[in-house]
N, C-alpha and C. Protein backbone atom coordinates (compact mmCIF):
# COMPACT_ATOMS: atom_id res chain seq x y z
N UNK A 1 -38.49 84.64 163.14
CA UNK A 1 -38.47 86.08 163.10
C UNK A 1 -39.69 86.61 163.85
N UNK A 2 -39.36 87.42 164.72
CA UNK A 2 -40.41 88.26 165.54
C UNK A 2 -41.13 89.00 165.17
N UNK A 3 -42.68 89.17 164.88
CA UNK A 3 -43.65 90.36 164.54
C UNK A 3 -43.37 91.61 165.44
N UNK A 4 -43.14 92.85 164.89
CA UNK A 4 -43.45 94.24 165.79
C UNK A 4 -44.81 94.91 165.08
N UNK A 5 -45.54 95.53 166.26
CA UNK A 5 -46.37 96.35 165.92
C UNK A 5 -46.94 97.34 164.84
N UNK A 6 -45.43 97.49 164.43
CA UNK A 6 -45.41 98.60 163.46
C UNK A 6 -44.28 97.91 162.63
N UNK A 7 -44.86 98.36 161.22
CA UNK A 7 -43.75 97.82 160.36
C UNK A 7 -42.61 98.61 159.52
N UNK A 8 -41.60 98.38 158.83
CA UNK A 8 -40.78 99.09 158.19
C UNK A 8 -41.34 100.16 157.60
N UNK A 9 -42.51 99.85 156.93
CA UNK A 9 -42.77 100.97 156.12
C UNK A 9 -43.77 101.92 157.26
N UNK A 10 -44.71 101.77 158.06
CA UNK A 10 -44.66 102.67 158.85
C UNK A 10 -44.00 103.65 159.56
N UNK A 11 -42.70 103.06 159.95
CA UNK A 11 -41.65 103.86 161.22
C UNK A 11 -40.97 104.65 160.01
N UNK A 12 -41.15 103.98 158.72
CA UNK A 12 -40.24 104.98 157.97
C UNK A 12 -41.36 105.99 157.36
N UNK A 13 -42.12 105.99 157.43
CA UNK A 13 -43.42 107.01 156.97
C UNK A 13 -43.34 108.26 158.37
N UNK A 14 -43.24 107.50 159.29
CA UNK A 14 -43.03 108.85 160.51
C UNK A 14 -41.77 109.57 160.32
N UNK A 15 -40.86 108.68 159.91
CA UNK A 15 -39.53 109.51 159.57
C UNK A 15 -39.64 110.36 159.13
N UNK A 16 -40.08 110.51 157.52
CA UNK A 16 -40.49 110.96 156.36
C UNK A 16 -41.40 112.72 157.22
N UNK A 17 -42.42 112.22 158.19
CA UNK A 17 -43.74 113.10 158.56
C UNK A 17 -42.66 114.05 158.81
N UNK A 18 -41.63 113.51 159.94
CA UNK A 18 -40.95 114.62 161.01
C UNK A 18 -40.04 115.08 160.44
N UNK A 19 -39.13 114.65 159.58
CA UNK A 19 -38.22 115.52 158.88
C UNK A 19 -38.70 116.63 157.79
N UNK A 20 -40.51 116.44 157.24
CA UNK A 20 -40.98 117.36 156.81
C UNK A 20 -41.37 118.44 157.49
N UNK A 21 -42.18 118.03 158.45
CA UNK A 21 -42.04 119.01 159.60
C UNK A 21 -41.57 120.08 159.87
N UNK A 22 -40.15 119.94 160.24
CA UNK A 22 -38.54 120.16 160.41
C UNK A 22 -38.59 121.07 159.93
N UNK A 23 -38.45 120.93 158.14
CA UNK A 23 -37.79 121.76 157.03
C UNK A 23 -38.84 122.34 156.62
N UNK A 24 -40.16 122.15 156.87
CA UNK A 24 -41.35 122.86 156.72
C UNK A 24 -41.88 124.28 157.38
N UNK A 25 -40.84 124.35 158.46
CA UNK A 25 -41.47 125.30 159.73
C UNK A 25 -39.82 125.84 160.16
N UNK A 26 -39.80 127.45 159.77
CA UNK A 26 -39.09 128.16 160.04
C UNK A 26 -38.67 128.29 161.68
N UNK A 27 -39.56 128.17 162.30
CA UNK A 27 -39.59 127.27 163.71
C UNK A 27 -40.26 126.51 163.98
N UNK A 28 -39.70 126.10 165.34
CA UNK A 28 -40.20 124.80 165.82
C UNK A 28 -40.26 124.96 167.35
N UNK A 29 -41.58 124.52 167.19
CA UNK A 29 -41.74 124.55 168.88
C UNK A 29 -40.82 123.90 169.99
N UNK A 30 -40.36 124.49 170.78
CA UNK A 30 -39.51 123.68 171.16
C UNK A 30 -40.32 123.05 172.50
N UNK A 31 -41.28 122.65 172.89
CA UNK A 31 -42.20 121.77 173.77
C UNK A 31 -42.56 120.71 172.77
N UNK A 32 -42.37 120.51 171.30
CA UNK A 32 -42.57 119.54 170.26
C UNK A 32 -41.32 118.68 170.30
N UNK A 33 -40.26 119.29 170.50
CA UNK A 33 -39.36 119.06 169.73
C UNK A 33 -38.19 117.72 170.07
N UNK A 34 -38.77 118.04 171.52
CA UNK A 34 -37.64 116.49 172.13
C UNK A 34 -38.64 115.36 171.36
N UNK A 35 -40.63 115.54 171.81
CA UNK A 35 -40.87 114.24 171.33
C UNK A 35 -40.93 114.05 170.33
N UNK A 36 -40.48 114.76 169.45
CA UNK A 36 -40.47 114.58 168.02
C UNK A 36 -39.20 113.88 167.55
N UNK A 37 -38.23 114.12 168.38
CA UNK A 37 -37.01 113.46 168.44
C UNK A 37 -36.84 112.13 168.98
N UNK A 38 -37.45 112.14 169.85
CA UNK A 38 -37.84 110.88 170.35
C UNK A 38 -38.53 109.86 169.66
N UNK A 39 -39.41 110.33 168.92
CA UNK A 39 -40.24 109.49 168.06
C UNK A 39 -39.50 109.01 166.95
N UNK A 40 -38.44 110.13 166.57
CA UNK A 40 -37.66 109.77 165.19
C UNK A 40 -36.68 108.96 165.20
N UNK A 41 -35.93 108.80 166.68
CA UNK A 41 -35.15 107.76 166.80
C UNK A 41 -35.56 106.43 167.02
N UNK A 42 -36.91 106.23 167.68
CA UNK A 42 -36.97 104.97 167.78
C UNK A 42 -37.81 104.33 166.77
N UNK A 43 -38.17 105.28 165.62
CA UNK A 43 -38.54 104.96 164.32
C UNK A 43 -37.46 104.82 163.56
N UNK A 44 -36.16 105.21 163.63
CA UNK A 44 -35.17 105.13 162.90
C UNK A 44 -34.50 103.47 163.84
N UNK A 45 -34.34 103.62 164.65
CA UNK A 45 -34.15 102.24 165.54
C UNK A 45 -34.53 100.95 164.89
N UNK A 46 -36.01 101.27 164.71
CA UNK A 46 -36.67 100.13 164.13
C UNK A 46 -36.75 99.59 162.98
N UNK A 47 -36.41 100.84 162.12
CA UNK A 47 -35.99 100.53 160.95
C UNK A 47 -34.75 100.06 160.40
N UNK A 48 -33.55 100.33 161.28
CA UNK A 48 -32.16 99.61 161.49
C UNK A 48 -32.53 98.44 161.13
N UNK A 49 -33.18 98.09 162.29
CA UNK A 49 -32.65 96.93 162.85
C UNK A 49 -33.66 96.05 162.26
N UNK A 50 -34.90 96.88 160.93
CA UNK A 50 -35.47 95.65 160.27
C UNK A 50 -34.55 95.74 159.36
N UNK A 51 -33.84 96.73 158.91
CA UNK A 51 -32.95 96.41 157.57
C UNK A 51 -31.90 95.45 158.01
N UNK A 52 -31.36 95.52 158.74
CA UNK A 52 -30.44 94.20 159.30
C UNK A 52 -30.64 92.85 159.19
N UNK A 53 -32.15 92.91 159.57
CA UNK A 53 -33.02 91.53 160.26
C UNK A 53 -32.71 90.66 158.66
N UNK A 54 -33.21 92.00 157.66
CA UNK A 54 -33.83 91.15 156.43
C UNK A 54 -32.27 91.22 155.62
N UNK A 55 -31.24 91.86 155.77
CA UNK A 55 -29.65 91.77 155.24
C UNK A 55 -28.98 90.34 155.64
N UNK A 56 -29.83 90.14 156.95
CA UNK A 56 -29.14 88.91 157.52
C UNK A 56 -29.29 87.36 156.90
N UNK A 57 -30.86 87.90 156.93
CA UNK A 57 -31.66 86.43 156.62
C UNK A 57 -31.36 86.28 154.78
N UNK A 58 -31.42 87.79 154.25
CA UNK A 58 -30.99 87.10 152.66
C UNK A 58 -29.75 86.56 152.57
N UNK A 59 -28.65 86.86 153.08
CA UNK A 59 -27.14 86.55 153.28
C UNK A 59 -27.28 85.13 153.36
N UNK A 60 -28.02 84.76 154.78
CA UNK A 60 -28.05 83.47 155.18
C UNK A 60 -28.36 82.57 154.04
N UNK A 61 -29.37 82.96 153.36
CA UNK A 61 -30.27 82.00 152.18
C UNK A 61 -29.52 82.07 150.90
N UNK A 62 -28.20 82.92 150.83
CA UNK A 62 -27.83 82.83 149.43
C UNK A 62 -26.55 81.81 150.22
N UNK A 63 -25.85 82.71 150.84
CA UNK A 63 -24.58 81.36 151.70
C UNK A 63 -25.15 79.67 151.66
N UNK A 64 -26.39 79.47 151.71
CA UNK A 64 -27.25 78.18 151.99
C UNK A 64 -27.90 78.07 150.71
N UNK A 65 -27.94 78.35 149.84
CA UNK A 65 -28.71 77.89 148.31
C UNK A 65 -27.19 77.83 147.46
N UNK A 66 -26.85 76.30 147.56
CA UNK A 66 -25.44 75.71 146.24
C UNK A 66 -26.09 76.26 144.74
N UNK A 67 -27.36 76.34 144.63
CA UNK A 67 -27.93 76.80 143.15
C UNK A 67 -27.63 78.10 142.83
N UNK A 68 -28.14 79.05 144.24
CA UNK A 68 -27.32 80.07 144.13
C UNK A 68 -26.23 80.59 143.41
N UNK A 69 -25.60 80.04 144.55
CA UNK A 69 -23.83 80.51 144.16
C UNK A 69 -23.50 80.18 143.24
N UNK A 70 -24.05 78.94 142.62
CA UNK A 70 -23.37 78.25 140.93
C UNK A 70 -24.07 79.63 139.86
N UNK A 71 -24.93 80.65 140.23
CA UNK A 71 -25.15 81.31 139.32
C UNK A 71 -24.45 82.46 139.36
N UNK A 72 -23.72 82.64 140.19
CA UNK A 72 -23.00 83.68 140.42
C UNK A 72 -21.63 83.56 139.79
């Protein structure tokens, strides 16, 4: 599994910043507003695709633990 820079709980803490933002401010600048969008998708991106990473790898380890499944 690959290290990124930034971790789940970071990219999802920016999420969190910009959607307060958002709903915080009757307007919004709109010279803010693409990179703010920009920022939120590839914080939402990253967070996909760690929730995946780690959906995958538990899947894998319960499919692969016979102790497992006998408790199920």
């Amino acid at each position: 599994m690959t290290q990124t820079s930034e971790s789940f709980k970071e990219n999802y803490q920016k999420l969190q910043e910009i959607a307060q933002k958002l709903s915080d401010s009757s307007e919004v600048d709109i010279d803010e507003l693409v990179p703010m969008v920009d920022e939120a998708t590839r914080a939402y991106q990253l967070c996909k695709s760690r929730i995946e990473a780690v959906e995958s790898a538990l899947s894998n380890r319960l499919e692969s633990d016979p102790k497992q499944n006998e408790m199920e």
